[in-house]
Structure formats: C-alpha cells, structure tokens
C-alpha atoms as a PDB file:
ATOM      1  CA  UNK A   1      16.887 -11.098   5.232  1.00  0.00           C
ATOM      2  CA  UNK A   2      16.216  -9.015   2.520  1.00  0.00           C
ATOM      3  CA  UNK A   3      20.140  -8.475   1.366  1.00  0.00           C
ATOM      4  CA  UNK A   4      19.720 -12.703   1.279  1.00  0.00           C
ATOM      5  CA  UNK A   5      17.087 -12.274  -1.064  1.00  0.00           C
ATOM      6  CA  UNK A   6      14.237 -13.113   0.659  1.00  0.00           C
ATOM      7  CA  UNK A   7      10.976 -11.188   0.000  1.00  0.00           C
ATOM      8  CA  UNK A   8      10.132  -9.319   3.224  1.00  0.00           C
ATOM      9  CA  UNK A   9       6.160  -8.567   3.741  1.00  0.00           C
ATOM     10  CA  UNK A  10       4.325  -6.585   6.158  1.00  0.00           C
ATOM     11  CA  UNK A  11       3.386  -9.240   8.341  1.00  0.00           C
ATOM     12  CA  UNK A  12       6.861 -10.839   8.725  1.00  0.00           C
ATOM     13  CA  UNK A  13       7.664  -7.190   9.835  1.00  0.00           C
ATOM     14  CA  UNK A  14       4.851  -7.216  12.142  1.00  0.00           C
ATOM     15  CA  UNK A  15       5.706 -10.707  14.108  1.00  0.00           C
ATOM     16  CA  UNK A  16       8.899  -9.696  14.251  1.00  0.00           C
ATOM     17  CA  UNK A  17       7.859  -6.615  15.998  1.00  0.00           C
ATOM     18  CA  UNK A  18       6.069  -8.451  18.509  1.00  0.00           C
ATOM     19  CA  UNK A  19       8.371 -10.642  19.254  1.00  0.00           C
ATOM     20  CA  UNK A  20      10.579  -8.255  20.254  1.00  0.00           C
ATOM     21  CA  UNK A  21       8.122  -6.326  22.290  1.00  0.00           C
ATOM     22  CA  UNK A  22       7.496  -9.931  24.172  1.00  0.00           C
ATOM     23  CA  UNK A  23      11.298 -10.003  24.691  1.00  0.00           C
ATOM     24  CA  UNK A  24      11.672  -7.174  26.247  1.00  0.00           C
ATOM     25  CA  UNK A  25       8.830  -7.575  28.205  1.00  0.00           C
ATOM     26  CA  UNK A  26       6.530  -4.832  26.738  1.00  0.00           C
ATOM     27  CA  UNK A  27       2.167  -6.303  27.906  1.00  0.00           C
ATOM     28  CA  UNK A  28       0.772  -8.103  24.854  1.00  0.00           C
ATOM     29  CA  UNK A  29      -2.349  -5.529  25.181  1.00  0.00           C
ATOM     30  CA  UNK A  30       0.006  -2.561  24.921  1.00  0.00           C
ATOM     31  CA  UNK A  31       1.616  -3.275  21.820  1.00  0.00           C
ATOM     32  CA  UNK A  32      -0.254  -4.779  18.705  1.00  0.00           C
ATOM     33  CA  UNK A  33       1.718  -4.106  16.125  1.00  0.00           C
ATOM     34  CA  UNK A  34      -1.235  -3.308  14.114  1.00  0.00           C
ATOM     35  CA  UNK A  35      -1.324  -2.221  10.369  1.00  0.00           C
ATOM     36  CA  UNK A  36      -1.300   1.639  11.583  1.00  0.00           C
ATOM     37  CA  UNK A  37       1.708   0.830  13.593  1.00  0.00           C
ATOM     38  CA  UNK A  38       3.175  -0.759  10.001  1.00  0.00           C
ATOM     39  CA  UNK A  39       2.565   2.483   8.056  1.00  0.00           C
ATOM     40  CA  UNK A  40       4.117   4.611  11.061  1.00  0.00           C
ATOM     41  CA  UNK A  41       7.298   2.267  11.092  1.00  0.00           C
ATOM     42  CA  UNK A  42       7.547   2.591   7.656  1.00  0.00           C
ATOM     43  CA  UNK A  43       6.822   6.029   7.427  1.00  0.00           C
ATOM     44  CA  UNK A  44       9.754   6.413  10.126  1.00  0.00           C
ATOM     45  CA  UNK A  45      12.434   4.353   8.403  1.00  0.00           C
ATOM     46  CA  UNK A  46      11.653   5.502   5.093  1.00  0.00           C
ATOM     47  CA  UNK A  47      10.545   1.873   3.997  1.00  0.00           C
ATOM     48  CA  UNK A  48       7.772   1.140   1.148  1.00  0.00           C
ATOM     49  CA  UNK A  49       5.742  -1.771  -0.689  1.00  0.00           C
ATOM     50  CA  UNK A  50       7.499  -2.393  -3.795  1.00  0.00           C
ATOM     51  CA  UNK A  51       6.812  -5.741  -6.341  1.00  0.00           C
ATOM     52  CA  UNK A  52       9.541  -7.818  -7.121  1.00  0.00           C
ATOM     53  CA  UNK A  53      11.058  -7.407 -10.282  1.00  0.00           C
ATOM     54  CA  UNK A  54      12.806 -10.647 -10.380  1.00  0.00           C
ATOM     55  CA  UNK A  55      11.445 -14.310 -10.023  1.00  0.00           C
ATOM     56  CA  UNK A  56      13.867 -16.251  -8.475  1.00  0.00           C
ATOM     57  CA  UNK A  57      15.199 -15.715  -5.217  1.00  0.00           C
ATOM     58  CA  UNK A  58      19.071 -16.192  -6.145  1.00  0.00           C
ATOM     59  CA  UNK A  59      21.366 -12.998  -6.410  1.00  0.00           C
ATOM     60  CA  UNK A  60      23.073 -12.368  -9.357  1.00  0.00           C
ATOM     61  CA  UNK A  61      26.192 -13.400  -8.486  1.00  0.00           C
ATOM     62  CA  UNK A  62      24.744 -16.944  -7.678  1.00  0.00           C
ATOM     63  CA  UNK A  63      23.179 -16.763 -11.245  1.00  0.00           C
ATOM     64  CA  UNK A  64      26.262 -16.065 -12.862  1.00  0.00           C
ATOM     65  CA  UNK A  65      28.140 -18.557 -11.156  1.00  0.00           C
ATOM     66  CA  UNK A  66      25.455 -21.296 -11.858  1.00  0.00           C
ATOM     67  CA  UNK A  67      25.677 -20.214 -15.815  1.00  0.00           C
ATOM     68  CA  UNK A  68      29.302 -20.274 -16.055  1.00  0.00           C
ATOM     69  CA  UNK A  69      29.509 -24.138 -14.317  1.00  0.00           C
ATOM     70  CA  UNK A  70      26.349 -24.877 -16.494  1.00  0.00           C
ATOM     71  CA  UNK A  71      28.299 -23.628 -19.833  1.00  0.00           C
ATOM     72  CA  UNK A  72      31.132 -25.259 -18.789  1.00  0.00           C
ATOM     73  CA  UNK A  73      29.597 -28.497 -18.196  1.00  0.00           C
ATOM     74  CA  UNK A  74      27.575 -28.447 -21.944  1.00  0.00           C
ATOM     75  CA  UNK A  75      30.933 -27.467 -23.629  1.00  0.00           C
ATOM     76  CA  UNK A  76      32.466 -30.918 -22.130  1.00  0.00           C
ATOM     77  CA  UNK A  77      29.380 -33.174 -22.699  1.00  0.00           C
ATOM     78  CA  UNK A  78      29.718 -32.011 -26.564  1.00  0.00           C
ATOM     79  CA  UNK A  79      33.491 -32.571 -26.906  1.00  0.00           C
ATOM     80  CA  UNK A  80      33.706 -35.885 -24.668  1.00  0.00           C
ATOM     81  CA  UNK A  81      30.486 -37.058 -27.316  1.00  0.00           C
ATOM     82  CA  UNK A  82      31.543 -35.150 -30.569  1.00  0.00           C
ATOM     83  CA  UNK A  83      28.556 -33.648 -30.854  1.00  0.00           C
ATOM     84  CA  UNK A  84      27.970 -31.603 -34.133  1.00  0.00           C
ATOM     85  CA  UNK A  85      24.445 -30.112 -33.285  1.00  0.00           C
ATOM     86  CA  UNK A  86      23.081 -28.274 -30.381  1.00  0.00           C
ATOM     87  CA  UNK A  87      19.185 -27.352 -30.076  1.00  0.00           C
ATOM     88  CA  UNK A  88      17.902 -24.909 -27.982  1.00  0.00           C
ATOM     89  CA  UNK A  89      14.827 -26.020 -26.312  1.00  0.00           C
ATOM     90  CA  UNK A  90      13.930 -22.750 -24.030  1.00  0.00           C
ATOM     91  CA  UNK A  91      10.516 -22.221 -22.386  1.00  0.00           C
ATOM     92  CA  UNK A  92      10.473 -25.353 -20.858  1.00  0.00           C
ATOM     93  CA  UNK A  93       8.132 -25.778 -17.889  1.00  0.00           C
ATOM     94  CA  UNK A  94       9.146 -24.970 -14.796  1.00  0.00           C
ATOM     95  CA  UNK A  95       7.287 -25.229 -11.508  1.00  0.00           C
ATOM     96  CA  UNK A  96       7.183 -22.070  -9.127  1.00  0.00           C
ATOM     97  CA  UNK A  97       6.529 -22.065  -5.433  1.00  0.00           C
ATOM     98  CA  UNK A  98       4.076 -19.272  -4.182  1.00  0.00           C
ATOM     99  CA  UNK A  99       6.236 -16.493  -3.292  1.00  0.00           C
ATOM    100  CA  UNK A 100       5.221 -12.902  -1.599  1.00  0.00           C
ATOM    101  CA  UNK A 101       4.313 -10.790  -4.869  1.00  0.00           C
ATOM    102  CA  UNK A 102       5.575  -7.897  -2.583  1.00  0.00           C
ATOM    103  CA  UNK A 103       8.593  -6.953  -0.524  1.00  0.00           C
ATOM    104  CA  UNK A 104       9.988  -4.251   1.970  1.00  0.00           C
ATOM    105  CA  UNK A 105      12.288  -2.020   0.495  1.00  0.00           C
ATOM    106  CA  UNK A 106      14.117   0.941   1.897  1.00  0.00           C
ATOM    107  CA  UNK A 107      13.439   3.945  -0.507  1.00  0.00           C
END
C-alpha cells in the first residue's frame, strides 16, 4: 500500500494484524493488537511515524505524466485559437479530502 501511495497509519496496521491472527485462527482474547504490540512491531521491523511531506497522493511519475498531457493540451488550445496572451491564474481553490497527517515508513 504504501509503494501505491497510500498513507499507512497505526491503526490500519493494527486491523490488519488482527485479521490475520483471526485467519489463522489465533483466540480473539489472546491477541489484541494493542498500541504496545504497535511500538514492539515497529520496533522489530525498524518502522516509524513520519508526516507526509507531500499533499497529493499521486507519485511523481503520475505527476509528470499529467503535466506533460496538460502542457500539451494548452499549447494546442492556443494555436487552434491564435491566442496571443496567456495569464497565469495560480492559487486557485482547491478542495482537499481529510487524509492521515501521518504514515508508516520503514527507516
């Protein structure tokens, strides 16, 4: 998940735990996956708490693509309408969805 880009928290890592435990048919009351457990797996696999750095949730190859179509496509709209002029209108507003403000990272 996290190579996809998605943020990966401390309870996502703790479900998944227990599902697995379920699966392989460890007793509900013997495994908790508690937040001790957390800082032991962590601990183990060298993992830590780190905040994003970036916004979005693209990789960078995905950005670059998406600029190089977007260029592409401004660079026709001005020939196919002789357009002399070109503004740049940045900081527009743009609507976020609540994302994690911290992820699992491997250190």
């Amino acid at each position: 998940m996290r190579t996809d880009g998605v943020p990966v928290t401390p309870r996502m890592i703790q479900v998944m735990a227990l599902e697995m435990a379920i699966d392989a048919g460890i007793d509900e009351r013997a495994f908790t996956a508690s937040w001790s457990w957390f800082q032991g797996f962590k601990k183990r696999f060298k993992f830590t708490l780190r905040a994003r750095t970036r916004i979005g949730q693209d990789s960078q190859r995905d950005g670059e693509e998406t600029l190089a179509t977007f260029a592409a496509r401004v660079a026709q709209v001005v020939r196919d309408n002789n357009i002399d002029v070109v503004y740049n209108a940045d900081q527009t507003g743009v609507n976020y969805e609540y994302l994690p403000t911290k992820t699992l990272n491997a250190k």
